[in-house]
N, C-alpha and C. Protein backbone atom coordinates (compact mmCIF):
# COMPACT_ATOMS: atom_id res chain seq x y z
N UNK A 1 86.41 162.98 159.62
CA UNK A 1 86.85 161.72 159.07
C UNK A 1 88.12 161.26 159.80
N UNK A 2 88.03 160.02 160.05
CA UNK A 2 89.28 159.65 160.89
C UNK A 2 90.32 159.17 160.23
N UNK A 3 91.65 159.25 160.46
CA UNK A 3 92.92 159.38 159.81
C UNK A 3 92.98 157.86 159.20
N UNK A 4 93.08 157.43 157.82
CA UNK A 4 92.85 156.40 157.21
C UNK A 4 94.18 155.47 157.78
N UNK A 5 95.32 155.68 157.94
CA UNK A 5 96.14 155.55 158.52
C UNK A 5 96.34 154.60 159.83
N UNK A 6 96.05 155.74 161.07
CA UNK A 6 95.22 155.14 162.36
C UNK A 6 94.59 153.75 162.46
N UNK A 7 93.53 153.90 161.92
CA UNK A 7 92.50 153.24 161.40
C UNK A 7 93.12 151.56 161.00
N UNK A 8 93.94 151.61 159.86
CA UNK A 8 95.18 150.57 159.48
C UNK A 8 95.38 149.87 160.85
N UNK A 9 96.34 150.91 161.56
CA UNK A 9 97.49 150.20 162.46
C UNK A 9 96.73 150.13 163.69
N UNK A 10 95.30 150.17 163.91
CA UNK A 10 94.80 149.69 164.90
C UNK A 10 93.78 148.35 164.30
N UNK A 11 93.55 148.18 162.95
CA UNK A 11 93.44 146.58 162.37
C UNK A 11 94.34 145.57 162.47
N UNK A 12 95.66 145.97 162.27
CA UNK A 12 96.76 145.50 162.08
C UNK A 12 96.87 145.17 163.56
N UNK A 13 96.93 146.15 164.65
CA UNK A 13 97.16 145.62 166.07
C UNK A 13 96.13 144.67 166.51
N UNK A 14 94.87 144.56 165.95
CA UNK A 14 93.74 143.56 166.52
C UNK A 14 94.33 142.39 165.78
N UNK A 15 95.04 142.16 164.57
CA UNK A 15 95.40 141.16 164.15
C UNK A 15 96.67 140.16 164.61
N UNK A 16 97.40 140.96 164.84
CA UNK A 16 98.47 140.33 165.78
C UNK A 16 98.51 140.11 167.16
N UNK A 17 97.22 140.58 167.68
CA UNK A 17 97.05 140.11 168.78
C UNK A 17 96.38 138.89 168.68
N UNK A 18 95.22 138.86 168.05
CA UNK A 18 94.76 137.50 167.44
C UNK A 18 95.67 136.64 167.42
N UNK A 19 96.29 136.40 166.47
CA UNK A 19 97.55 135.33 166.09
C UNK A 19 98.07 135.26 167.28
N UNK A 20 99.00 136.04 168.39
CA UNK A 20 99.85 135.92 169.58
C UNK A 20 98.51 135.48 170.18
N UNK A 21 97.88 135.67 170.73
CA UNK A 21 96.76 135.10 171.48
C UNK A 21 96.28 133.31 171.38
N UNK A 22 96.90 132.70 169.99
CA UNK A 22 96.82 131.30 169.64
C UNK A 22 98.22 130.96 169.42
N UNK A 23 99.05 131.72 169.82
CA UNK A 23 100.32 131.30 169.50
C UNK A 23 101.36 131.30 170.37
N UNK A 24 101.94 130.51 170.98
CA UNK A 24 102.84 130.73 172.10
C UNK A 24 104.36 129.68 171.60
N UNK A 25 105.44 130.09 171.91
CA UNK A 25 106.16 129.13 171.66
C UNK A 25 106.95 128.68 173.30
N UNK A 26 107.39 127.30 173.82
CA UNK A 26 107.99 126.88 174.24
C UNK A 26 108.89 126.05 174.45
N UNK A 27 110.10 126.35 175.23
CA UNK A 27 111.25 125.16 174.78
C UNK A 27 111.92 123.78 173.97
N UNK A 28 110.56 123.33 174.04
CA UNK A 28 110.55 121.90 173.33
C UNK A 28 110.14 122.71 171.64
N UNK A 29 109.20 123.48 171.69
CA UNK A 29 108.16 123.90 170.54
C UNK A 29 108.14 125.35 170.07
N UNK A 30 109.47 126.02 170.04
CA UNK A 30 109.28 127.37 170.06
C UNK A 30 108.56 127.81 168.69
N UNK A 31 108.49 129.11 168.82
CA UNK A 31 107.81 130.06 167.29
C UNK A 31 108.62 130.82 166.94
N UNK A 32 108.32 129.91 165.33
CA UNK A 32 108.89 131.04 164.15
C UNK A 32 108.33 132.41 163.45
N UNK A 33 108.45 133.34 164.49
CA UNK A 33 107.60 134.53 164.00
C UNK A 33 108.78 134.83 162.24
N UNK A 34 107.51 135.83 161.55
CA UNK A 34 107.97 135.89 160.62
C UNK A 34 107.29 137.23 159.80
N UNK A 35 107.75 138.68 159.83
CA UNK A 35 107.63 140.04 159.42
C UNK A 35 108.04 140.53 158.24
N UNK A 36 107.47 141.40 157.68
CA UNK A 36 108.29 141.69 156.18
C UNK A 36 107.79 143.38 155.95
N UNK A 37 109.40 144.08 155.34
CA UNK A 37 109.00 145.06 154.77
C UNK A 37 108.84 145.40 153.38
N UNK A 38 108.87 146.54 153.28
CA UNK A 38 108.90 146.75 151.82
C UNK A 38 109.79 145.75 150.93
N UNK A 39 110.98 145.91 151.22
CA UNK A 39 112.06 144.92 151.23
C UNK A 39 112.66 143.90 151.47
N UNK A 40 112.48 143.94 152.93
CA UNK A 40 113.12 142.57 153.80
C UNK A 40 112.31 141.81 153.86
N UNK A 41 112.20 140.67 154.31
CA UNK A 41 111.90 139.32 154.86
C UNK A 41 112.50 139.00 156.27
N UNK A 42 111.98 139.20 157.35
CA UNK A 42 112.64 138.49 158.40
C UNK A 42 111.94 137.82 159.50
N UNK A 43 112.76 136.23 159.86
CA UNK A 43 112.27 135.23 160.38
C UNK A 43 113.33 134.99 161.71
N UNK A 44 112.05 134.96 162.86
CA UNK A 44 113.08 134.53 163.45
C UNK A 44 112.62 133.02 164.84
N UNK A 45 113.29 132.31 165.51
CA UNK A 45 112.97 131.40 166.12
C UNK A 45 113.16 132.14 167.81
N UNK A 46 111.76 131.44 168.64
CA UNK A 46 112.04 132.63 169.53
C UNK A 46 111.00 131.70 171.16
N UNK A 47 111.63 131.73 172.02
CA UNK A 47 111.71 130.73 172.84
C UNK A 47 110.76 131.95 174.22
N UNK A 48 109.45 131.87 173.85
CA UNK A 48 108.26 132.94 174.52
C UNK A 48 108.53 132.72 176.32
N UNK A 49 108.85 131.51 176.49
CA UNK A 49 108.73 130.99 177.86
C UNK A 49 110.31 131.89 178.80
N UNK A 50 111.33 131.97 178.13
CA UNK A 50 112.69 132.54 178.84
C UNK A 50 112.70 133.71 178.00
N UNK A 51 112.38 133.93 177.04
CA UNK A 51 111.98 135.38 176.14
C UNK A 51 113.22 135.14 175.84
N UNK A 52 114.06 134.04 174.75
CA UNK A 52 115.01 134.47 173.84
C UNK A 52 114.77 134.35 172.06
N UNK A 53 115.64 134.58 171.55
CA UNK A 53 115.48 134.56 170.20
C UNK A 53 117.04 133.21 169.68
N UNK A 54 116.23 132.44 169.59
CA UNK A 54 117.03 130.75 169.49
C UNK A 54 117.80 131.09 167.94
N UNK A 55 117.23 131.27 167.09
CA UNK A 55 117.87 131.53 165.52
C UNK A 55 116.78 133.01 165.02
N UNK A 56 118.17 133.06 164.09
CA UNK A 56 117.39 134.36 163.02
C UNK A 56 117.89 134.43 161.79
N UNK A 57 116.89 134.47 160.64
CA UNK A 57 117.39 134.86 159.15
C UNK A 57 116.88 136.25 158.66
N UNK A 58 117.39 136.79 157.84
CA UNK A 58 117.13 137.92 157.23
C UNK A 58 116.79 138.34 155.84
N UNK A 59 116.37 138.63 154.89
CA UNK A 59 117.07 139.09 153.63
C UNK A 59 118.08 139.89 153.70
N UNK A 60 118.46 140.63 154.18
CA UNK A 60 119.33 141.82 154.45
C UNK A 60 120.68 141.12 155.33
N UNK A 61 120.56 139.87 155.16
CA UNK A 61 121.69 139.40 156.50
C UNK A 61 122.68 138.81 155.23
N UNK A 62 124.31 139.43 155.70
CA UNK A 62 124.86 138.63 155.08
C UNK A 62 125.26 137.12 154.48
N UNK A 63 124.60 136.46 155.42
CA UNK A 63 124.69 134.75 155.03
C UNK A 63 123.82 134.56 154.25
N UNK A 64 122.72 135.32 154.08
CA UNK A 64 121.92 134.99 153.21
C UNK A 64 121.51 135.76 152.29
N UNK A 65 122.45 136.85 151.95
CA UNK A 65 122.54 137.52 150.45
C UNK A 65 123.70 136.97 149.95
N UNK A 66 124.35 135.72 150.17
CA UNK A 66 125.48 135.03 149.71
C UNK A 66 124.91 134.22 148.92
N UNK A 67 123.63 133.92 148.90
CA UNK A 67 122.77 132.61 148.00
C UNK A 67 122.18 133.73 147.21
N UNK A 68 122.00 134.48 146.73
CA UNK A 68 121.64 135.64 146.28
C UNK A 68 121.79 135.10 145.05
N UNK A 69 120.94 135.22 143.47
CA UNK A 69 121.44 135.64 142.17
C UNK A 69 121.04 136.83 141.86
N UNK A 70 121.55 137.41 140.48
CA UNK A 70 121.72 138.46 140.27
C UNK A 70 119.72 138.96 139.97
N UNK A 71 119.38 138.13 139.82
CA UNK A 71 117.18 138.72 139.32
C UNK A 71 116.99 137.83 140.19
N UNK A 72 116.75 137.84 141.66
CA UNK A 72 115.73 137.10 142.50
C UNK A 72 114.70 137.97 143.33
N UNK A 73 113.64 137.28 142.98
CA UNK A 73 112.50 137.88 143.42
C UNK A 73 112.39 138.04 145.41
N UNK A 74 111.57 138.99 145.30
CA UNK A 74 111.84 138.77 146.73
C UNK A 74 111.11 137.67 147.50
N UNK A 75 110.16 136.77 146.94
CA UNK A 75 109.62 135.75 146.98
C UNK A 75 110.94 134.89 147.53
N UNK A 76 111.45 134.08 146.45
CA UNK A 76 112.44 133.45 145.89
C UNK A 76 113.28 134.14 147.17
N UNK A 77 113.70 135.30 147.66
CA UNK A 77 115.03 135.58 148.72
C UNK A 77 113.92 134.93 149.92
N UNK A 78 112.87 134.93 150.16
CA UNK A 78 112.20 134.72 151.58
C UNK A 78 112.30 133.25 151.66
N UNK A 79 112.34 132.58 150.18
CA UNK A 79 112.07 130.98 150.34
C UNK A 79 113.26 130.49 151.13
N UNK A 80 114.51 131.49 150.24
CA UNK A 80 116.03 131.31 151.09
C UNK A 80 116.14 130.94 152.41
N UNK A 81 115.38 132.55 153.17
CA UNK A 81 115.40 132.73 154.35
C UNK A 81 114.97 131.44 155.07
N UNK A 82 113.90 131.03 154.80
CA UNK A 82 113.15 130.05 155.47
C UNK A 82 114.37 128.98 155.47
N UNK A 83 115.07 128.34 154.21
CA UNK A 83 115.90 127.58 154.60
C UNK A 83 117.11 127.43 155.23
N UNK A 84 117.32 128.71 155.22
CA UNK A 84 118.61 128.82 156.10
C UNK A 84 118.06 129.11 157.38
N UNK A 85 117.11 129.69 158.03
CA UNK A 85 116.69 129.81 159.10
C UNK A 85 116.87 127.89 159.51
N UNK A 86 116.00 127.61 158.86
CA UNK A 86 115.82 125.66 159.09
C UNK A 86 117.53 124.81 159.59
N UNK A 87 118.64 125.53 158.89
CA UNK A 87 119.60 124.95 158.85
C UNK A 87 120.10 125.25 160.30
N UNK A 88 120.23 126.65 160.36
CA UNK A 88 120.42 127.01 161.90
C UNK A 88 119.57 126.19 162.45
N UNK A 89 118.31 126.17 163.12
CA UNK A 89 117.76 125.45 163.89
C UNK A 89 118.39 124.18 163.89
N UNK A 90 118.26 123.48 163.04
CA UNK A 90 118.82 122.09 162.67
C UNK A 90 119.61 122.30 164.10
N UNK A 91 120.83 123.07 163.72
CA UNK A 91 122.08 122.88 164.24
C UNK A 91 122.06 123.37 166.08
N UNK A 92 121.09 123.83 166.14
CA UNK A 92 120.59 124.48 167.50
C UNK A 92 119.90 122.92 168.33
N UNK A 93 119.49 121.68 167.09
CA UNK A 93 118.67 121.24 168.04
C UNK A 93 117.17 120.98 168.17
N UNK A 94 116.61 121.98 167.12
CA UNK A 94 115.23 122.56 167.08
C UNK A 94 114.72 121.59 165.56
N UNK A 95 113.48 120.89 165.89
CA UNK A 95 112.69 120.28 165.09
C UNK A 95 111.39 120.63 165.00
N UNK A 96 110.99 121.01 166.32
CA UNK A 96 109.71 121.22 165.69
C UNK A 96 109.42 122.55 166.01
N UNK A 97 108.37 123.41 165.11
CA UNK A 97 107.98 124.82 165.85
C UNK A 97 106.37 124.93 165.44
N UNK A 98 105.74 126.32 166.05
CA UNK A 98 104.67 126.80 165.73
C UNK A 98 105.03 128.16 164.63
N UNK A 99 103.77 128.46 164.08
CA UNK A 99 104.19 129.24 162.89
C UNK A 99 103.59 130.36 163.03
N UNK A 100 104.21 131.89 163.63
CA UNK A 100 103.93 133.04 163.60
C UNK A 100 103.87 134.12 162.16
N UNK A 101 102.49 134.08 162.23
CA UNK A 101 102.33 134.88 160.47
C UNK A 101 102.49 136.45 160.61
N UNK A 102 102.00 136.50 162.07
CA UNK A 102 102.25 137.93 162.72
C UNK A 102 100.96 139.09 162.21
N UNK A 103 100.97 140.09 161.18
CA UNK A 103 99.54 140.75 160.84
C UNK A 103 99.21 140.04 159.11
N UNK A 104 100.01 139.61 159.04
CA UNK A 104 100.62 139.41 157.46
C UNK A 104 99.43 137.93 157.12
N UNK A 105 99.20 137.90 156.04
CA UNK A 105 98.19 137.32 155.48
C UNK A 105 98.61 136.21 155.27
N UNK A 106 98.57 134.64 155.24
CA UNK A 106 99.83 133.23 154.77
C UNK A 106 99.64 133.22 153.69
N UNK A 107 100.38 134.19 152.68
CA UNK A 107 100.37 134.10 151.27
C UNK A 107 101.56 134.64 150.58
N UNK A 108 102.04 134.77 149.76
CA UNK A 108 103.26 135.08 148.65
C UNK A 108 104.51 134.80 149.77
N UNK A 109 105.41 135.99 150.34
CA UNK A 109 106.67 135.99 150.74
C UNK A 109 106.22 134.91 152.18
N UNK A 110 105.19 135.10 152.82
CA UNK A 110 105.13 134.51 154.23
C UNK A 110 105.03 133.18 153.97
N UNK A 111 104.17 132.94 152.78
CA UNK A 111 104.06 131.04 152.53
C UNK A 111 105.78 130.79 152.05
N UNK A 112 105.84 131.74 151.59
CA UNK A 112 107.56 130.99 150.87
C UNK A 112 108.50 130.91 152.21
N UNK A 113 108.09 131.49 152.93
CA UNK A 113 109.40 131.38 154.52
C UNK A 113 108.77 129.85 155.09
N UNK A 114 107.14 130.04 154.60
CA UNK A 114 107.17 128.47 155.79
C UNK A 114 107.50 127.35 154.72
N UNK A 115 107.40 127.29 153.49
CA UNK A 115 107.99 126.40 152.56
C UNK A 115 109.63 126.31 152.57
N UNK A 116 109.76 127.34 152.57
CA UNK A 116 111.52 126.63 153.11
C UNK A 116 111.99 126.67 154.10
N UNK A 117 110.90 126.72 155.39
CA UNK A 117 111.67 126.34 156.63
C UNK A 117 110.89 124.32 156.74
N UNK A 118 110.05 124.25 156.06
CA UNK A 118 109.46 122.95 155.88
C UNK A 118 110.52 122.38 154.64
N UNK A 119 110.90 122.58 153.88
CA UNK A 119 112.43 121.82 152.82
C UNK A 119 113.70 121.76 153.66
N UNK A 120 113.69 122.81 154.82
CA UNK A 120 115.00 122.86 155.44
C UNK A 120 114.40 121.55 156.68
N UNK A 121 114.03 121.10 156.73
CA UNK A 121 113.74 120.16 157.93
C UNK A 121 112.68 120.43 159.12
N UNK A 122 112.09 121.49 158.82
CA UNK A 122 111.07 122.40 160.46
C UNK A 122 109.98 121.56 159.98
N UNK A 123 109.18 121.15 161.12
CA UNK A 123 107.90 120.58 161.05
C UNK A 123 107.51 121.72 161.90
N UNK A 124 105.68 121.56 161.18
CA UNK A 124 104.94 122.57 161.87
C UNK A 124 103.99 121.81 163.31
């Protein structure tokens, strides 16, 4: 029987290749990839063509455990993320992007990053 495990993280690698395979970001249009752990939430803006990383938010980043209340879901911290990610960009310059879901399914914490990078001003 093969290691159930394995098995996972070679679905998981056919899946993010998928997505990167339709997804490219460039200068005018970069991508907002966007990963999550147990815990964190993290988004970041990322310019594929010179290979930099233009903006980044975190859950775990101090600017944005400053919007923090004392019972927020981790939903609710990713929606954060998304908007403060948006604000940086703003300020970078950056209006429009493509939307990196990465292996992650567009549902609970990942829809809430593109909902508040879409309230913070990002068009998709």
């Amino acid at each position: 029987m093969a290691d159930k495990n394995l098995i996972k993280a070679k679905k998981a690698d056919r899946r993010r290749r998928r997505v990167r395979g339709k997804v490219f970001g460039t200068p005018e249009c970069p991508r907002l990839s966007v990963a999550k752990s147990l815990n964190n939430t993290f988004a970041q803006i990322i310019d594929d063509v010179n290979g930099v990383t233009l903006a980044a938010a975190a859950t775990n980043a101090k600017i944005v455990k400053g919007e923090f209340e004392k019972k927020t879901t981790k939903t609710q911290a990713a929606k954060i993320v998304g908007v403060t990610l948006a604000k940086a960009a703003k300020e970078k310059g950056i209006e429009k992007v493509v939307f990196d879901r990465n292996v992650s399914v567009y549902h609970g914490r990942i829809k809430a990053v593109a909902e508040g990078a879409r309230e913070g001003g990002l068009k998709f």
